[in-house]
N, C-alpha and C. Protein backbone atom coordinates (compact mmCIF):
# COMPACT_ATOMS: atom_id res chain seq x y z
N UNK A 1 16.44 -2.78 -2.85
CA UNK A 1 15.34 -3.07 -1.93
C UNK A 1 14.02 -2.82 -2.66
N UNK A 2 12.95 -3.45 -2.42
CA UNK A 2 11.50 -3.53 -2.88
C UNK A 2 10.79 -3.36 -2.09
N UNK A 3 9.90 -2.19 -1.95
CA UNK A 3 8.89 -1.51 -1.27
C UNK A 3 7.39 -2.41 -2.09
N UNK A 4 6.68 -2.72 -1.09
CA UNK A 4 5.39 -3.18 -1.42
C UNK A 4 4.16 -2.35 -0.56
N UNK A 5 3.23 -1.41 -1.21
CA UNK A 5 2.05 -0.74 -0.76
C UNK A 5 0.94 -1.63 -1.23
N UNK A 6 0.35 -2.40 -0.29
CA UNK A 6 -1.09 -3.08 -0.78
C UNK A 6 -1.99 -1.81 -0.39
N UNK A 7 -3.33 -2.32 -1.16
CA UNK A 7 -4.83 -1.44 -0.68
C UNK A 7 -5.64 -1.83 -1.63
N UNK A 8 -7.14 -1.63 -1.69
CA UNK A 8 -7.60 -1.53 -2.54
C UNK A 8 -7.82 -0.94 -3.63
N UNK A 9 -7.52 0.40 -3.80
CA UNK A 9 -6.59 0.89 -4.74
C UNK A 9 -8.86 1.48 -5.36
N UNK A 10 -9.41 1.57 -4.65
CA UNK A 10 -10.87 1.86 -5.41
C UNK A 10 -11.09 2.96 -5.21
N UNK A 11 -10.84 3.98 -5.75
CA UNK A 11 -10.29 3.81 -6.71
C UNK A 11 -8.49 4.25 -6.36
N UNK A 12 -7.10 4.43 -6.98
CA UNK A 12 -5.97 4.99 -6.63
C UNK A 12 -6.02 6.02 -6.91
N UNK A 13 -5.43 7.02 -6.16
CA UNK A 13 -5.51 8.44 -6.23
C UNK A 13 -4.11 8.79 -5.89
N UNK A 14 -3.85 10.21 -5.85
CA UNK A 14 -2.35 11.08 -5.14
C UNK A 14 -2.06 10.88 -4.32
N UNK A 15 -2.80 10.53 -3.17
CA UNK A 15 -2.22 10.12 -1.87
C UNK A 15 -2.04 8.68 -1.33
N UNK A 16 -2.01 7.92 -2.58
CA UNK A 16 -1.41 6.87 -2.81
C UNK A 16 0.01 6.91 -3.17
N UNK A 17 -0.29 7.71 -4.36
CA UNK A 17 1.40 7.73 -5.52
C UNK A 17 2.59 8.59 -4.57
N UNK A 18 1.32 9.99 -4.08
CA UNK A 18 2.98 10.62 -3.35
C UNK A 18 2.65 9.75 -2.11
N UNK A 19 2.64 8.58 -1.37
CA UNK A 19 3.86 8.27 0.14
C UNK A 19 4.47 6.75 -0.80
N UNK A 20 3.65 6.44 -1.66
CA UNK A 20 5.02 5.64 -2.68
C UNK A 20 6.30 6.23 -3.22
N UNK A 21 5.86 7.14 -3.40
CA UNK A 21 7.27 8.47 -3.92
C UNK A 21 8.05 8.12 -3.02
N UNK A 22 7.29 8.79 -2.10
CA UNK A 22 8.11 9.66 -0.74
C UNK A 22 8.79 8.42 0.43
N UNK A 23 8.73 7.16 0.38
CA UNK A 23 9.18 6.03 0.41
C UNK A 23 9.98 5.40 -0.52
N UNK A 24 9.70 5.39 -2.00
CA UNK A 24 10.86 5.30 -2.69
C UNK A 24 12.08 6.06 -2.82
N UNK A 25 11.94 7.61 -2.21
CA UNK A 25 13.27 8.23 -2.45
C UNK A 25 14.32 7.95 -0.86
N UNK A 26 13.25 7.90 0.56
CA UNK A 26 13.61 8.05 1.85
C UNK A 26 14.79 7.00 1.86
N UNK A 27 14.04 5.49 1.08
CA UNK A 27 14.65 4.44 1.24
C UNK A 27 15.55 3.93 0.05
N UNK A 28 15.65 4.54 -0.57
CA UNK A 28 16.92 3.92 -1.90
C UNK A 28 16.08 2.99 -2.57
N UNK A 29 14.36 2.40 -2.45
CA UNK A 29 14.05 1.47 -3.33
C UNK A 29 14.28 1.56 -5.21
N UNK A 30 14.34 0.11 -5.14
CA UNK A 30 14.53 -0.15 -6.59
C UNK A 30 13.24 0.07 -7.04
N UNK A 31 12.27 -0.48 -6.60
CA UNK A 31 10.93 -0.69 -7.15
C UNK A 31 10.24 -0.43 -6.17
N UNK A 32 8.96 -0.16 -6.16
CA UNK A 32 7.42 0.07 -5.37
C UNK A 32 6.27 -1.16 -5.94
N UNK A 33 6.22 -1.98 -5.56
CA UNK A 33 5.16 -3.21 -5.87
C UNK A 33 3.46 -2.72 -5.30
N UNK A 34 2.72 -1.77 -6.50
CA UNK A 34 1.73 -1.64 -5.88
C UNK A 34 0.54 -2.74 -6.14
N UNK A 35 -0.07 -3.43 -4.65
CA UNK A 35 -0.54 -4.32 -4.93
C UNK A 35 -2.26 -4.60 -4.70
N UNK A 36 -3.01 -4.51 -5.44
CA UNK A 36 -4.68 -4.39 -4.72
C UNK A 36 -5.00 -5.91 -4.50
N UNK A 37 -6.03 -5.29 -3.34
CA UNK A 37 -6.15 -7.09 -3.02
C UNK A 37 -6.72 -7.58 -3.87
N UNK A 38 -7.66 -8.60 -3.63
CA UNK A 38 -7.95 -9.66 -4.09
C UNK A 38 -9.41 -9.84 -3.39
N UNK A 39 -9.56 -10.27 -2.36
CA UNK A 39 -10.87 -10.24 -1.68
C UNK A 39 -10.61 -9.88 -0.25
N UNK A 40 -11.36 -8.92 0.19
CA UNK A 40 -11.09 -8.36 1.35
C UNK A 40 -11.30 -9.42 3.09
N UNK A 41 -10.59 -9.42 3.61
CA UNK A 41 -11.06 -10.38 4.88
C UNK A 41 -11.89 -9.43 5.75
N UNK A 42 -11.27 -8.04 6.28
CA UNK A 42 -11.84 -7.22 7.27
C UNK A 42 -12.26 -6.00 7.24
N UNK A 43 -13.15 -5.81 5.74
CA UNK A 43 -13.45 -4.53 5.38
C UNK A 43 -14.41 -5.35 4.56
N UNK A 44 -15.21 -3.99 4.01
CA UNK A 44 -16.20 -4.30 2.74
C UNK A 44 -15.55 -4.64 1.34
N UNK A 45 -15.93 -6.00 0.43
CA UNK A 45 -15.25 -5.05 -0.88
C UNK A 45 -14.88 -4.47 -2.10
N UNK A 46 -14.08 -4.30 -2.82
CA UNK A 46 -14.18 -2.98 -3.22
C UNK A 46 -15.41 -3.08 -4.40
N UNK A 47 -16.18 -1.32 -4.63
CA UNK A 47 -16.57 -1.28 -5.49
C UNK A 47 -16.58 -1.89 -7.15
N UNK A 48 -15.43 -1.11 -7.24
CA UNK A 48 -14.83 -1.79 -8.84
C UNK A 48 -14.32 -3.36 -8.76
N UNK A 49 -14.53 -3.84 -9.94
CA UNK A 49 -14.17 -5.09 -10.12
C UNK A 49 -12.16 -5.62 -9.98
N UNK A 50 -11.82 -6.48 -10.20
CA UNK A 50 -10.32 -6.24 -9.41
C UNK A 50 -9.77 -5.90 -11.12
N UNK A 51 -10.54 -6.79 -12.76
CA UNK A 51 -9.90 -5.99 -13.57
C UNK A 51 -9.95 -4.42 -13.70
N UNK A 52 -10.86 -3.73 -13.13
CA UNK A 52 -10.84 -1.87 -12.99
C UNK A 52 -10.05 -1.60 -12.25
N UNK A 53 -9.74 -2.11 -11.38
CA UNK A 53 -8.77 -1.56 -10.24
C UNK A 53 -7.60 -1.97 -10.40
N UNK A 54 -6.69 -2.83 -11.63
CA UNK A 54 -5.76 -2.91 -11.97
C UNK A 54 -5.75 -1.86 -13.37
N UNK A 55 -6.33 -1.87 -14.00
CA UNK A 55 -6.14 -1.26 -15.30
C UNK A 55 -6.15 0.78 -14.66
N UNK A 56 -6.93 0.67 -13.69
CA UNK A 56 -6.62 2.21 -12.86
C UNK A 56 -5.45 2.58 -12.73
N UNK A 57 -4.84 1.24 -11.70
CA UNK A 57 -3.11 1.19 -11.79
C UNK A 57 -2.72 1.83 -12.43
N UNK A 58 -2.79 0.82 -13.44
CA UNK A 58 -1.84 0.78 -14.56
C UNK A 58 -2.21 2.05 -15.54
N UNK A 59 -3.01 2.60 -16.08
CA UNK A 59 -2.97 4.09 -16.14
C UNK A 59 -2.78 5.10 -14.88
N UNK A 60 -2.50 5.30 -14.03
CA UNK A 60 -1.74 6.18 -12.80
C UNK A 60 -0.21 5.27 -12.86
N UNK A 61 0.42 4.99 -13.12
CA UNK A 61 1.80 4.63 -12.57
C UNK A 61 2.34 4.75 -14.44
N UNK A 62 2.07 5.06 -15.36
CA UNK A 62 2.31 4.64 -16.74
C UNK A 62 3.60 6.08 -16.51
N UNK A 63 4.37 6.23 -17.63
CA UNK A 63 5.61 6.58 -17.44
C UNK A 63 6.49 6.95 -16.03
N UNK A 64 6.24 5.86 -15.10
CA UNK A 64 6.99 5.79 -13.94
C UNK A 64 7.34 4.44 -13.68
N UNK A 65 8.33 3.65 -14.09
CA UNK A 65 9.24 2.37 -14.34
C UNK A 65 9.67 1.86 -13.09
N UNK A 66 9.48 3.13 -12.23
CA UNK A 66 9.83 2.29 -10.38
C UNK A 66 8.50 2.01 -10.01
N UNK A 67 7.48 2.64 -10.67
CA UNK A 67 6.47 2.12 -9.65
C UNK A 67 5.25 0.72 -10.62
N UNK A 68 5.43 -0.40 -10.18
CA UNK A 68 5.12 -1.71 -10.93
C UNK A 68 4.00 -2.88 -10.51
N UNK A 69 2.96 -2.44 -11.21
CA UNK A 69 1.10 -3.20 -10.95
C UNK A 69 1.54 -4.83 -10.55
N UNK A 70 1.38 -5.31 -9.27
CA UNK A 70 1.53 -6.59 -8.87
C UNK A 70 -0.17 -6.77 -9.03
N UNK A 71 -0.14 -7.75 -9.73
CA UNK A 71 -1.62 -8.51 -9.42
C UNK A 71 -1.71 -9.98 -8.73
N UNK A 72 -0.73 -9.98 -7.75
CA UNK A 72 -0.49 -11.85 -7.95
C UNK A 72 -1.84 -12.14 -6.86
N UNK A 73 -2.53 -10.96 -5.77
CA UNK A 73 -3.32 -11.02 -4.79
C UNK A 73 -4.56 -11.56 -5.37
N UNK A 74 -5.17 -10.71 -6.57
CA UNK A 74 -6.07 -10.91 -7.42
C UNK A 74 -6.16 -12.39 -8.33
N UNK A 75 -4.63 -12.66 -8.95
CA UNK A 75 -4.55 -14.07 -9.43
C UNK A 75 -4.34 -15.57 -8.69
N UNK A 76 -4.15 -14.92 -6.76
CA UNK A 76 -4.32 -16.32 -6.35
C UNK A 76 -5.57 -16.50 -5.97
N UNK A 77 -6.37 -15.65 -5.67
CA UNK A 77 -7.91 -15.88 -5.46
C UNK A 77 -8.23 -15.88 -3.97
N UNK A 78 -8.95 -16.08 -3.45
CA UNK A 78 -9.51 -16.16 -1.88
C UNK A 78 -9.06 -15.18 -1.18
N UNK A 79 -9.18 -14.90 -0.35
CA UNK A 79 -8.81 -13.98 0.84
C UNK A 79 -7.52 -13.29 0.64
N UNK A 80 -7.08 -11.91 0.93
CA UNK A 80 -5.75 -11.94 0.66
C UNK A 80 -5.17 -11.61 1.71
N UNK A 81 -4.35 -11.83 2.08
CA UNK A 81 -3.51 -12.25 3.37
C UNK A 81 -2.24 -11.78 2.99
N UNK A 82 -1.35 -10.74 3.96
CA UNK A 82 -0.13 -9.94 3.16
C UNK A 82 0.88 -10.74 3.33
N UNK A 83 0.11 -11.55 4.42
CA UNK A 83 1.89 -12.68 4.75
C UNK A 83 2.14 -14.09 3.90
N UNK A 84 0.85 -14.30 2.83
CA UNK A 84 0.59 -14.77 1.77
C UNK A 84 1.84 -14.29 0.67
N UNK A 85 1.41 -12.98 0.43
CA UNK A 85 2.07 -12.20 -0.86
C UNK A 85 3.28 -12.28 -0.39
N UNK A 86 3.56 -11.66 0.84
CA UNK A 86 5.37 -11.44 0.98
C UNK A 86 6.15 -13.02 0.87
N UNK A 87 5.45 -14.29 1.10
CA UNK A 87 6.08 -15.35 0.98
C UNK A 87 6.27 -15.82 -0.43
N UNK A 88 5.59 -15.12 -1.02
CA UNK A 88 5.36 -15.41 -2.76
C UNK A 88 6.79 -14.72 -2.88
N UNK A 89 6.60 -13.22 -2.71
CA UNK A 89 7.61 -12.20 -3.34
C UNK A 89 9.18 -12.86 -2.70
N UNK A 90 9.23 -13.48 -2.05
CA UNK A 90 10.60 -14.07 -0.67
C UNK A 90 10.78 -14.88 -1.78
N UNK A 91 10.32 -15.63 -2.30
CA UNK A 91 10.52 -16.91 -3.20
C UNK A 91 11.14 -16.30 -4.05
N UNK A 92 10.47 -15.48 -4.70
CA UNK A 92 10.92 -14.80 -6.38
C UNK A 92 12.07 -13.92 -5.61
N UNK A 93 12.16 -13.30 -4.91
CA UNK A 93 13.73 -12.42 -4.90
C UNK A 93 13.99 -12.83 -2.95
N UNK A 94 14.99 -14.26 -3.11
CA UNK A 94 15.20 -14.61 -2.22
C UNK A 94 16.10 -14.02 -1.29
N UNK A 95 17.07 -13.06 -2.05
CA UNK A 95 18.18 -11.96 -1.34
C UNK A 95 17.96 -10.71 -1.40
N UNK A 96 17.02 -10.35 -1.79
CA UNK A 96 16.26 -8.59 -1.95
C UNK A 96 15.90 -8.28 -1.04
N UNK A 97 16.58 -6.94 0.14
CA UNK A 97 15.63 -6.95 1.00
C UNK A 97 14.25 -6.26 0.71
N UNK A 98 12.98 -7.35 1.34
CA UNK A 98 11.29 -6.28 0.97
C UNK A 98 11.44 -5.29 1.87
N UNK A 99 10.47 -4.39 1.71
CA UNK A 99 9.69 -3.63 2.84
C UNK A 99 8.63 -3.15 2.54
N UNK A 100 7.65 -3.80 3.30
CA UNK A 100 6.43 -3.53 3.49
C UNK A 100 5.86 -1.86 4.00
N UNK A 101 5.27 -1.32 2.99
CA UNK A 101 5.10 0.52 3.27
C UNK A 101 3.93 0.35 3.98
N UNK A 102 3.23 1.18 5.41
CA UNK A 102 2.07 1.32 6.04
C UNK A 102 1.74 2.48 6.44
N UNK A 103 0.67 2.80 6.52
CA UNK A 103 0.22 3.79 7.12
C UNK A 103 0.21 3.67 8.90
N UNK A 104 0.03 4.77 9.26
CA UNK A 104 0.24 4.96 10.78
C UNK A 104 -1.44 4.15 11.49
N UNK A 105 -2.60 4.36 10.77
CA UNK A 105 -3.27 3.48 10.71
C UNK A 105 -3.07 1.98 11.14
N UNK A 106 -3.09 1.40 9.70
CA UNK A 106 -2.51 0.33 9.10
C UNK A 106 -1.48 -0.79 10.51
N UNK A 107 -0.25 0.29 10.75
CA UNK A 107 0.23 -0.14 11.68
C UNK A 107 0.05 -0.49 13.06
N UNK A 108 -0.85 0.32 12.95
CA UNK A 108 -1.40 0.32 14.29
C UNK A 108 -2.27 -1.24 14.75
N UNK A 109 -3.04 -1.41 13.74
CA UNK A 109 -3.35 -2.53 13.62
C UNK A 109 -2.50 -3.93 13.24
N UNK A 110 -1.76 -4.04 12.96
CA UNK A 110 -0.78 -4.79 12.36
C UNK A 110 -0.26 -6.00 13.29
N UNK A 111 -0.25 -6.21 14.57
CA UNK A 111 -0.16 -7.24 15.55
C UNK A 111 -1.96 -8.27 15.88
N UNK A 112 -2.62 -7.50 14.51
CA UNK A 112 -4.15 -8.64 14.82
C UNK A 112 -4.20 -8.97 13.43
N UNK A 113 -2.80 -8.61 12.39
CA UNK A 113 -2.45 -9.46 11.03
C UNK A 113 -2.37 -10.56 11.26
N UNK A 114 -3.26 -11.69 10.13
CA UNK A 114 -2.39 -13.02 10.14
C UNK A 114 -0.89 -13.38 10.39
N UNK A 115 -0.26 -13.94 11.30
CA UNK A 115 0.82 -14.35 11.94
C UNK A 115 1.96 -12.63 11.13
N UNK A 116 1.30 -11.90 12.56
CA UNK A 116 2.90 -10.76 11.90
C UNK A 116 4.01 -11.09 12.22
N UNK A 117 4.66 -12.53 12.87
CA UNK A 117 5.58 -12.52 13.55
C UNK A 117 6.63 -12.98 11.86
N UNK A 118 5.49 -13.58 11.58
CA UNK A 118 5.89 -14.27 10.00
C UNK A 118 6.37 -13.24 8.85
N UNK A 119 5.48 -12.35 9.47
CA UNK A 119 6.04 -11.12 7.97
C UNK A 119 6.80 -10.48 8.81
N UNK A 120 7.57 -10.19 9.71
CA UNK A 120 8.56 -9.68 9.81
C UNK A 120 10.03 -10.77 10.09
N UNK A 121 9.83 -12.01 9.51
CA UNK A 121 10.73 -12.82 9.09
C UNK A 121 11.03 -12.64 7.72
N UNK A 122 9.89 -12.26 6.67
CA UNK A 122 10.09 -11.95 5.18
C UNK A 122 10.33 -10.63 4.74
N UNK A 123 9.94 -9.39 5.84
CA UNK A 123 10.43 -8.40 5.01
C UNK A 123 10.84 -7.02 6.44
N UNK A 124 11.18 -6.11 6.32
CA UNK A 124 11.27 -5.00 7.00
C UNK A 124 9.58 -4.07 6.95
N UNK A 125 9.16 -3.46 7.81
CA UNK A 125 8.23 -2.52 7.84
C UNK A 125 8.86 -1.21 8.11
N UNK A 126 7.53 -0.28 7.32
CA UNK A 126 8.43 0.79 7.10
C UNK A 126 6.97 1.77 7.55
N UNK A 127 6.80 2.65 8.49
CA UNK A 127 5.53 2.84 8.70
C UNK A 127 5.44 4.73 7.96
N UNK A 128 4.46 5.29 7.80
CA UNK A 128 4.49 6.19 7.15
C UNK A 128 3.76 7.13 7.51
N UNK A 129 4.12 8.04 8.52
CA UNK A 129 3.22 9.07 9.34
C UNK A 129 3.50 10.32 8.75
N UNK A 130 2.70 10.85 9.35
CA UNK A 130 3.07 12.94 9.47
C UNK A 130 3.50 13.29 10.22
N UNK A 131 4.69 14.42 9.92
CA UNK A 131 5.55 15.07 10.68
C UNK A 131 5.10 14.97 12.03
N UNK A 132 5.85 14.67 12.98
CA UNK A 132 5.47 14.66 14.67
C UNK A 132 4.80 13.66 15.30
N UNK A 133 4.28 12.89 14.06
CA UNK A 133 3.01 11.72 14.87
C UNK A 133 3.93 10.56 15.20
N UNK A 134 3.38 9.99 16.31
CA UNK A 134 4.14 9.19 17.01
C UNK A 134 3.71 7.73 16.53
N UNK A 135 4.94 6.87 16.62
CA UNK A 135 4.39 5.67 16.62
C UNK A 135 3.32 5.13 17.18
N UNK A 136 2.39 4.10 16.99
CA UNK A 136 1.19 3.03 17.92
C UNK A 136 2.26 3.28 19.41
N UNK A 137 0.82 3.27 20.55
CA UNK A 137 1.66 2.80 21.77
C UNK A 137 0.64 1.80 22.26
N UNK A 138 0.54 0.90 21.33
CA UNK A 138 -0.06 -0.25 21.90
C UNK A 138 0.94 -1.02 22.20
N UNK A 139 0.65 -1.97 23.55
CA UNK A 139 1.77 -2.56 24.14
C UNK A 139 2.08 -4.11 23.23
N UNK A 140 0.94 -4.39 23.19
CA UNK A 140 1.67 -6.14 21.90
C UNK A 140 2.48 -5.49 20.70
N UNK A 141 1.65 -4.55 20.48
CA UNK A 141 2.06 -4.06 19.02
C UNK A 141 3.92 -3.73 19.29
N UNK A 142 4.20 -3.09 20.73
CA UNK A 142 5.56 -2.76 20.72
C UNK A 142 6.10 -4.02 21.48
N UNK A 143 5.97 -5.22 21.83
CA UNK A 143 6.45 -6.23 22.61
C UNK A 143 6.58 -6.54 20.84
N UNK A 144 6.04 -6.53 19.96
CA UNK A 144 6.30 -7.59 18.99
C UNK A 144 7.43 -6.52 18.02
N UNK A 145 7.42 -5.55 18.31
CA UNK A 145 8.35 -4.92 17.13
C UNK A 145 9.72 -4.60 18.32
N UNK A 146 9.94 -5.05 19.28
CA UNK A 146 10.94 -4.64 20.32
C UNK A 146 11.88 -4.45 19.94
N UNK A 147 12.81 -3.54 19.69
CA UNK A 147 14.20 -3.49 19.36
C UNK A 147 14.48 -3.62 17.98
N UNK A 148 13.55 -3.79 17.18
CA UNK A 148 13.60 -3.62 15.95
C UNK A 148 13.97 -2.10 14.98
N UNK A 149 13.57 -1.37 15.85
CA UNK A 149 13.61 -0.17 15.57
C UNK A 149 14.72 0.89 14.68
N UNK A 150 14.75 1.12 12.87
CA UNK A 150 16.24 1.38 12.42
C UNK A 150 16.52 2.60 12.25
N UNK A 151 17.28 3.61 11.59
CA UNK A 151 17.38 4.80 10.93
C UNK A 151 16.37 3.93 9.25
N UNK A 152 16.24 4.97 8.35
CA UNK A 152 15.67 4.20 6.99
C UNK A 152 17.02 4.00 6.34
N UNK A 153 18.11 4.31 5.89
CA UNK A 153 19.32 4.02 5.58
C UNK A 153 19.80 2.68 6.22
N UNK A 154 19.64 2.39 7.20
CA UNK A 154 20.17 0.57 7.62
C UNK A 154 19.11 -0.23 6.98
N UNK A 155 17.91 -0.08 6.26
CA UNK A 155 17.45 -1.52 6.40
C UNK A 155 18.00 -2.34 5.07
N UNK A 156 18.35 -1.59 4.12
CA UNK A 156 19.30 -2.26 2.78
C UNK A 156 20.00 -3.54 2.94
N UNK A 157 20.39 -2.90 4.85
CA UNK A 157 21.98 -3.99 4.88
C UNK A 157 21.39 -5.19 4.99
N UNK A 158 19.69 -5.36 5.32
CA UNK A 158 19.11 -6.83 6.05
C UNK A 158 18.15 -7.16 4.93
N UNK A 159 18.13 -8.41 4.98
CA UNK A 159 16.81 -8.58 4.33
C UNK A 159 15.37 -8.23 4.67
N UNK A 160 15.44 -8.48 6.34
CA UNK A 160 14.28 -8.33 6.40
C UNK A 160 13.99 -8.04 8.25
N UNK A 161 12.57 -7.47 8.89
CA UNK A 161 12.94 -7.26 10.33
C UNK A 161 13.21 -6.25 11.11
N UNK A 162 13.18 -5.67 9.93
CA UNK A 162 13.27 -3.96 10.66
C UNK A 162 12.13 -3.56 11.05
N UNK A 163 12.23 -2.17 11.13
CA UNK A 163 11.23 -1.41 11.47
C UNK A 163 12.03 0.21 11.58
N UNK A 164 11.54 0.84 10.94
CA UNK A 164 11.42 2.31 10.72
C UNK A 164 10.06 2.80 9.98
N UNK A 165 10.30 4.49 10.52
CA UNK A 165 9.65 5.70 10.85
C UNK A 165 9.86 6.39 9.54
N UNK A 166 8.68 6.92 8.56
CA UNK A 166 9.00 7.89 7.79
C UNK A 166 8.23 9.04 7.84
N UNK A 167 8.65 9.83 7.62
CA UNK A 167 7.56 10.95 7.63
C UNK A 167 7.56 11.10 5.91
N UNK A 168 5.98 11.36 5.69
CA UNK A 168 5.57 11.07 4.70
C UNK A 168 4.72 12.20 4.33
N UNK A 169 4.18 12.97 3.35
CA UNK A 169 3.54 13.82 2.75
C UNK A 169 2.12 12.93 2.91
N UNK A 170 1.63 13.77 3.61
CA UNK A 170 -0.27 13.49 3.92
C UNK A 170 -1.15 13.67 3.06
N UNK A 171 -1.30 13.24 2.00
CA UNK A 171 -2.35 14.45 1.56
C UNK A 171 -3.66 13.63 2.00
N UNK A 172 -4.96 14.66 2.40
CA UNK A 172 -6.15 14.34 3.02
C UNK A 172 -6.86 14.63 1.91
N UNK A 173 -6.80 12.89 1.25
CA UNK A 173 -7.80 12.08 -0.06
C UNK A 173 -8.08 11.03 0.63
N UNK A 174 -9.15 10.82 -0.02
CA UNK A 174 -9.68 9.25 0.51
C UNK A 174 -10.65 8.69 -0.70
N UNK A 175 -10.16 7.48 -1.04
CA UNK A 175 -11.05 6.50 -1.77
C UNK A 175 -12.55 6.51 -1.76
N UNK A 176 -12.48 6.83 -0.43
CA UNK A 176 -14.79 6.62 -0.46
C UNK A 176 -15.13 8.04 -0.71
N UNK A 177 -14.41 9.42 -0.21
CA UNK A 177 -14.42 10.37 -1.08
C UNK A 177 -14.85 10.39 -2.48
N UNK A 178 -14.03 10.05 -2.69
CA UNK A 178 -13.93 10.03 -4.13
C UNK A 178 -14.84 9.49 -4.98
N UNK A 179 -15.47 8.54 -4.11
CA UNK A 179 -16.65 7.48 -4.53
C UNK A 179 -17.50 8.21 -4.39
N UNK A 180 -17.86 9.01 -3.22
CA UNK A 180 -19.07 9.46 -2.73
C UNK A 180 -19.27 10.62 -3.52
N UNK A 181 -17.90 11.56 -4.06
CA UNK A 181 -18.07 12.78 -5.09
C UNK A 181 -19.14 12.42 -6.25
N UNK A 182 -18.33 11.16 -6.90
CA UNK A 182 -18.78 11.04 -8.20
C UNK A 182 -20.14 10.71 -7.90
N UNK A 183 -20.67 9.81 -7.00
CA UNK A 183 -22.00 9.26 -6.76
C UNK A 183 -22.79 10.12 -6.73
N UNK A 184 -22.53 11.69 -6.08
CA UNK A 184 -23.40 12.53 -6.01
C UNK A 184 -23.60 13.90 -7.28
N UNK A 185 -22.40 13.69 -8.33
CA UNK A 185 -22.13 14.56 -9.57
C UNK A 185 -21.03 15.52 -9.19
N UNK A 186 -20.23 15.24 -8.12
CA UNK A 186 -19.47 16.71 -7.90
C UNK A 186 -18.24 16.13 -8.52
N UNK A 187 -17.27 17.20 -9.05
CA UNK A 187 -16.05 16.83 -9.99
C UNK A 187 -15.28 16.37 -8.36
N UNK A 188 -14.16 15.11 -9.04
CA UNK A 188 -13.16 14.60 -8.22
C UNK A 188 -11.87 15.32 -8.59
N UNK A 189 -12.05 15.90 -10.03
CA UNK A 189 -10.50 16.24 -10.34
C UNK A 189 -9.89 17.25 -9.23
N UNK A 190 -8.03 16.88 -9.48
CA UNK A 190 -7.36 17.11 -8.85
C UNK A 190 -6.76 16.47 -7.89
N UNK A 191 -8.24 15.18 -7.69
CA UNK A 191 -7.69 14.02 -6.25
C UNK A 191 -6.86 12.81 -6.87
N UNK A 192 -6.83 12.95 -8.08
CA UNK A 192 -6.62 11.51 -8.44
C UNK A 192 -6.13 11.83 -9.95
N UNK A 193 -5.24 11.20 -10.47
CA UNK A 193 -4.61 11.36 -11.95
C UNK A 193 -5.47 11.05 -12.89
N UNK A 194 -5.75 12.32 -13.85
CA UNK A 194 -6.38 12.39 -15.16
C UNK A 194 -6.80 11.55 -15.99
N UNK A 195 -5.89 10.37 -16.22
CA UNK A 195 -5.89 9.26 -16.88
C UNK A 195 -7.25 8.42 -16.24
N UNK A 196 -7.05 7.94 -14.54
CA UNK A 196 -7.80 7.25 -14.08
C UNK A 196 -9.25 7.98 -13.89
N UNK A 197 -9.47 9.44 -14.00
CA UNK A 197 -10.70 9.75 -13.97
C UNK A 197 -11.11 9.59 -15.04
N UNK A 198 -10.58 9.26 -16.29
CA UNK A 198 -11.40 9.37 -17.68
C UNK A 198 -11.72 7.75 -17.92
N UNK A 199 -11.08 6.96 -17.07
CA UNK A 199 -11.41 5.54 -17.20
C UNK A 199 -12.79 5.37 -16.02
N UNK A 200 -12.68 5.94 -15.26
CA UNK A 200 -14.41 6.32 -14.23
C UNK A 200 -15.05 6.52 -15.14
N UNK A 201 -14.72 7.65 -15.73
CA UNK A 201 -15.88 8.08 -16.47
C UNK A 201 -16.73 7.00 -17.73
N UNK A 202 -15.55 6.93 -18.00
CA UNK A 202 -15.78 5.78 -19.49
C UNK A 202 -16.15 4.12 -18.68
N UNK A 203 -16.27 3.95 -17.97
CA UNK A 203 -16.69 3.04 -17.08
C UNK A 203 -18.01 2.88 -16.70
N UNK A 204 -18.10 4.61 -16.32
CA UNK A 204 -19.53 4.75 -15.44
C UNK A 204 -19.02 4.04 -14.22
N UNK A 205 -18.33 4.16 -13.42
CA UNK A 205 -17.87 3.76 -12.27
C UNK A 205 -18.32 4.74 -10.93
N UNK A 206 -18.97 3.98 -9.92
CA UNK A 206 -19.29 4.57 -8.58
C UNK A 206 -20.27 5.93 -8.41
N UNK A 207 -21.25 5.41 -9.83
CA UNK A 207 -22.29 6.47 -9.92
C UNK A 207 -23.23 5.56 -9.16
N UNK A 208 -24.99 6.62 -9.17
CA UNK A 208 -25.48 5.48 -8.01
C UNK A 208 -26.62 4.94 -9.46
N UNK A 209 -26.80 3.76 -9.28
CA UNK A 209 -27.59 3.54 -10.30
C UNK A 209 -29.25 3.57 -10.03
């Protein structure tokens, strides 16, 4: 099975890598497809350019072989749309089951996605809370995931259509944090892997000019 975490990734930090972990071990994935968009539809976006925010990647995930820099969001151009990518990834591994990793956020919103009825024809969702927090109780949001509902151990058997609950290691980092540290001179280390702060630095990235 193939776990896919999109975001903007501006910059990627720990609390990115551990609920990719912590989703790759829950669920038996083969791989973690981490993917930054491309151009944002319903947010601002991102600071860094999309080559910084891949090459960030790709120094944070470097001796870890499950977890693998998708750029295809960035190389189709325009808007990126997840039910875009998962029809790409359906093509290339037509019997793999996906699953799409989210935040409790994320999910919550997820029934005002371009056609979700569509991405849960291409892959399983897998949502990713903290201990005790309850699913969305928005009512479309649960008319559209009805009965979908799995243990994380069944979704292997399907390709795609599920829906499960993980509890996931929180850590309270955030991207504009991180932005807003450096902008003002205060050290970020510790939020984010070594590698990718020395490419900020050597960048001059998200200082204020």
């Amino acid at each position: 099975m193939i776990g896919i975490l999109g975001g903007t990734f501006d910059p990627v930090h720990h609390g990115h890598l551990r609920i990719a972990l912590d989703a790759a071990e829950v669920l038996g994935l083969r791989e973690v497809r981490l993917l930054p968009l491309g151009q944002a539809v319903h947010r601002e976006q991102p600071r860094a350019t999309a080559q910084q925010r891949l090459a960030m990647l790709r120094l944070a995930v470097e001796g870890h072989p499950q977890f693998i820099v998708d750029d295809r969001e960035i190389a189709r151009g325009g808007p990126s749309y997840m039910v875009d990518t998962l029809a790409s990834l359906r093509a290339e591994h037509p019997d793999t089951p996906l699953c799409l990793l989210l935040g409790g956020d994320a999910f919550a919103g997820f029934a005002r996605w371009r056609d979700p009825e569509r991405i849960l024809q291409l892959a399983h969702l897998a949502v990713l809370t903290r201990p005790g927090e309850p699913l969305s109780d928005d009512p479309v949001l649960a008319a559209l995931t009805a009965d979908r509902l799995r243990p994380p151990e069944a979704l292997a058997a399907y390709p795609h259509g599920g829906l499960t609950r993980i509890e996931a290691t929180q850590l309270a980092i955030a991207s504009s944090d991180i932005r807003a540290r450096i902008a003002t001179g205060r050290d970020p280390s510790f939020l984010l892997p070594d590698p990718v702060l020395g490419y900020i630095r050597e960048q001059g990235l998200y200082r204020v000019v």
